[in-house]
N, C-alpha and C. Protein backbone atom coordinates (compact mmCIF):
# COMPACT_ATOMS: atom_id res chain seq x y z
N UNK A 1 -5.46 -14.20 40.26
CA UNK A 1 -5.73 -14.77 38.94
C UNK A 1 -7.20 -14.60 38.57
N UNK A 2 -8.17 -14.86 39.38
CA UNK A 2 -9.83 -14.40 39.04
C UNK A 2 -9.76 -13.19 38.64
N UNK A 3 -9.73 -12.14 38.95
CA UNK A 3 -9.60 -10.67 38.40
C UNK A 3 -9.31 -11.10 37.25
N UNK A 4 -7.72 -10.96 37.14
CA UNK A 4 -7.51 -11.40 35.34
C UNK A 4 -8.26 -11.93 34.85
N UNK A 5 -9.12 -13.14 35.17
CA UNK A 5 -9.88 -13.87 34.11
C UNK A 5 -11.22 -12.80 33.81
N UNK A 6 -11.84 -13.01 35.18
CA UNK A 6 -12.75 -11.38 35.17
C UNK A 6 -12.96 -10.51 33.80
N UNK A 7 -11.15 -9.48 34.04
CA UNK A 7 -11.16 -8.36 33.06
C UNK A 7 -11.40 -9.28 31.35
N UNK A 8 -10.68 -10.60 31.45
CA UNK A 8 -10.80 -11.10 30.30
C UNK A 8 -11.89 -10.95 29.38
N UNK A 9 -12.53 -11.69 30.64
CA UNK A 9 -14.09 -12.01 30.14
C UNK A 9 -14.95 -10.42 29.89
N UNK A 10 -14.52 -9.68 30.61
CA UNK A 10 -15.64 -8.36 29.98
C UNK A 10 -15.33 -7.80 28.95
N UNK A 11 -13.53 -7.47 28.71
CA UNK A 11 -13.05 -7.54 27.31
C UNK A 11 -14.20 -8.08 25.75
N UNK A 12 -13.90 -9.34 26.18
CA UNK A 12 -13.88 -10.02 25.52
C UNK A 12 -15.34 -9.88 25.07
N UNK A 13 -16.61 -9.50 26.07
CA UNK A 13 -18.01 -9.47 26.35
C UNK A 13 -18.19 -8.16 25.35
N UNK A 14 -17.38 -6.85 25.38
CA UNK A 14 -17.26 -5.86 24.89
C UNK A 14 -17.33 -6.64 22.87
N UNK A 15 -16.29 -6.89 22.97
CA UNK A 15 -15.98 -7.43 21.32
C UNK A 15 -17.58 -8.20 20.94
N UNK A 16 -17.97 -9.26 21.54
CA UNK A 16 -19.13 -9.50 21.14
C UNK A 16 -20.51 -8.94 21.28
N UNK A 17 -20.28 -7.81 21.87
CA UNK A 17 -21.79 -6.61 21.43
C UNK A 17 -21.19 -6.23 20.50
N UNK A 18 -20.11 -5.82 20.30
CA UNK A 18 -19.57 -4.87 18.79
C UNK A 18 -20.26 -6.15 17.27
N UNK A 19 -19.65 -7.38 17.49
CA UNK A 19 -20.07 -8.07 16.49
C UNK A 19 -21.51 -8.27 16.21
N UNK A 20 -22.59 -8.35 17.69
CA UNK A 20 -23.66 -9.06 17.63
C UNK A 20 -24.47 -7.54 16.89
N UNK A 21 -23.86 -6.51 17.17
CA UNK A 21 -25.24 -5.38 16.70
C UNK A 21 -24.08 -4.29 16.85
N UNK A 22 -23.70 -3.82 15.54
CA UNK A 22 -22.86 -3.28 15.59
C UNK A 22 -23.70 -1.62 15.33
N UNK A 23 -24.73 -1.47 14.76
CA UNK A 23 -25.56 -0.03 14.87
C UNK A 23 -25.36 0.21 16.54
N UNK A 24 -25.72 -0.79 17.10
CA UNK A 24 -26.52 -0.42 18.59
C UNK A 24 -25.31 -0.21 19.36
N UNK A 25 -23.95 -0.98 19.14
CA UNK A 25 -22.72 -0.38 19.91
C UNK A 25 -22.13 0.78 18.92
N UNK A 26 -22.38 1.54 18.23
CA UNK A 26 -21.67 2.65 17.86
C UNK A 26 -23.06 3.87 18.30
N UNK A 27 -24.29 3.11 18.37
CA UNK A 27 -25.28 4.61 19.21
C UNK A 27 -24.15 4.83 20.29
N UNK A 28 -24.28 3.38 21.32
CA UNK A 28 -23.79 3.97 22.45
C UNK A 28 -22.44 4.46 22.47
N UNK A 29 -21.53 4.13 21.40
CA UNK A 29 -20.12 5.28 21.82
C UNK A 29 -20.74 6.72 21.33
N UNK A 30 -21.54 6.82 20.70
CA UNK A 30 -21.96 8.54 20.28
C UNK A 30 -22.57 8.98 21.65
N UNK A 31 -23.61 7.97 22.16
CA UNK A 31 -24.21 8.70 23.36
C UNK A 31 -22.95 8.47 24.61
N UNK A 32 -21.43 8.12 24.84
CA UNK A 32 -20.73 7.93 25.72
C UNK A 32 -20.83 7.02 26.20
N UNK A 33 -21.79 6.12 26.33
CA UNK A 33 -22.40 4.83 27.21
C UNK A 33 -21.16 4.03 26.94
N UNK A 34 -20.60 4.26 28.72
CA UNK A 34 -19.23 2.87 29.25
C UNK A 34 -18.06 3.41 28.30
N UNK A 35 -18.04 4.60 27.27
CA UNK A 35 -16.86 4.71 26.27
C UNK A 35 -15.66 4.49 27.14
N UNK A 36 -15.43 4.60 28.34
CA UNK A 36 -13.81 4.16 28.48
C UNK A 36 -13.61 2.65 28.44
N UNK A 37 -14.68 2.41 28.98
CA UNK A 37 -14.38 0.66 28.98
C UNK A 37 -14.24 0.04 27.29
N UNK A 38 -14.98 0.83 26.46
CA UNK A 38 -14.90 0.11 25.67
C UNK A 38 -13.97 0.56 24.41
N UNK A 39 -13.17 1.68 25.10
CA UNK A 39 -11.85 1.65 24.37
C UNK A 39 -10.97 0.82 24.76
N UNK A 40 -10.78 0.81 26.24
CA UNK A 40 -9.54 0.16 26.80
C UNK A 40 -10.04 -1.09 26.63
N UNK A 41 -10.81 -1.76 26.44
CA UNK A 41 -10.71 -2.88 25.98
C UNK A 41 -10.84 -3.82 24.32
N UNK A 42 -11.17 -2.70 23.91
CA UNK A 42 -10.81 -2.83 22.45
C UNK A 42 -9.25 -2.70 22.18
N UNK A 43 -8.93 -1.91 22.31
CA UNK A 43 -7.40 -1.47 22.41
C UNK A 43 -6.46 -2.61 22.85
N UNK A 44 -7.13 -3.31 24.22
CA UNK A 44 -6.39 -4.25 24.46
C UNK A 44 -6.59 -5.68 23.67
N UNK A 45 -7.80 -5.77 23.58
CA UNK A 45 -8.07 -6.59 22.44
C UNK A 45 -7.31 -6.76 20.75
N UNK A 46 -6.96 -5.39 20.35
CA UNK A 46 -6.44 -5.50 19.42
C UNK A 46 -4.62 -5.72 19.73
N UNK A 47 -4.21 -5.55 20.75
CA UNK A 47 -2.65 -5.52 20.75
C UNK A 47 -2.94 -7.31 21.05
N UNK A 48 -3.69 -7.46 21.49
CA UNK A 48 -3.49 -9.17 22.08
C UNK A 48 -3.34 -9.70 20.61
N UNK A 49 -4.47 -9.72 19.56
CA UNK A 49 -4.25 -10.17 18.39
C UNK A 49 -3.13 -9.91 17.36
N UNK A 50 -2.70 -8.57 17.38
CA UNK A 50 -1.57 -8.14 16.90
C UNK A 50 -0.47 -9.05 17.30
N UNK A 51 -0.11 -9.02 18.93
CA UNK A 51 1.02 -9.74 19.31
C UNK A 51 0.68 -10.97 18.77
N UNK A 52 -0.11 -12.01 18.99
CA UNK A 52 -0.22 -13.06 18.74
C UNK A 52 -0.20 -13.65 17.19
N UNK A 53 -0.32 -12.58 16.18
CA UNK A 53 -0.78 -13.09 14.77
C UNK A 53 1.17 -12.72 14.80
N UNK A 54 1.61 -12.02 15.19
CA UNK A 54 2.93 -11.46 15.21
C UNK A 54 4.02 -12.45 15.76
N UNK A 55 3.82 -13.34 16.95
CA UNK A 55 4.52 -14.52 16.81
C UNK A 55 4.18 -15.77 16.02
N UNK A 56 3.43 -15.69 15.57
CA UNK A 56 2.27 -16.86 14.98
C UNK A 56 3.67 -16.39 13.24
N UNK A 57 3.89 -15.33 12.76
CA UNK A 57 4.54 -15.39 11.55
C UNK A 57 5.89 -15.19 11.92
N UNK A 58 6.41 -14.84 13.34
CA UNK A 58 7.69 -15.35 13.44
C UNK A 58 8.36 -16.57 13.49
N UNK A 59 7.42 -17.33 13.93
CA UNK A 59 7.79 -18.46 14.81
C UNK A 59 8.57 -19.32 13.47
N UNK A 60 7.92 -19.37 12.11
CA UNK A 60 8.72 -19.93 11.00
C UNK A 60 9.80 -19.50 10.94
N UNK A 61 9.81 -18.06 10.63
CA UNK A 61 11.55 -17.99 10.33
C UNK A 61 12.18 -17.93 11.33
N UNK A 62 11.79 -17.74 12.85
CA UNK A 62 13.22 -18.13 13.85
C UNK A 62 13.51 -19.71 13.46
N UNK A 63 12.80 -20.83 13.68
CA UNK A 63 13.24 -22.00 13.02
C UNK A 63 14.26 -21.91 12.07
N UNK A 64 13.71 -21.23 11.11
CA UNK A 64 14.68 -21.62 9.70
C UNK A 64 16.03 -20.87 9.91
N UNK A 65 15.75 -19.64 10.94
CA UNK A 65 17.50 -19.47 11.37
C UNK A 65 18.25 -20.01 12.06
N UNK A 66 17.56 -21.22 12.83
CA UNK A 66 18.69 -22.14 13.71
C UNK A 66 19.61 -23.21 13.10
């Protein structure tokens, strides 16, 4: 379970350089700096929100079909 939290947290560490200085994280995807990490965790970042905004607007209408 530490690992998981781990990868969480660097994920997650990734998304907030993108927000805090977003010039200075797109130098470094031009210069390559960490680019795999910070696809695969963008990537995963975005399916997490996807899934989640995605049950978040199901969750009404399974209700209303029971």
């Amino acid at each position: 379970m530490r690992n998981k939290e781990k990868f969480g947290i660097q994920q997650f560490g990734v998304l907030v350089n993108l927000l805090r200085d977003r010039q200075a994280f797109l130098e470094e995807i031009r210069q390559g700096v960490r680019l795999q990490n910070k696809i695969s965790s963008l990537f995963i970042l975005s399916h997490r929100c996807c899934t989640s905004e995605y049950n978040r607007v199901r969750q009404p209408y399974q209700l209303n079909q029971d």
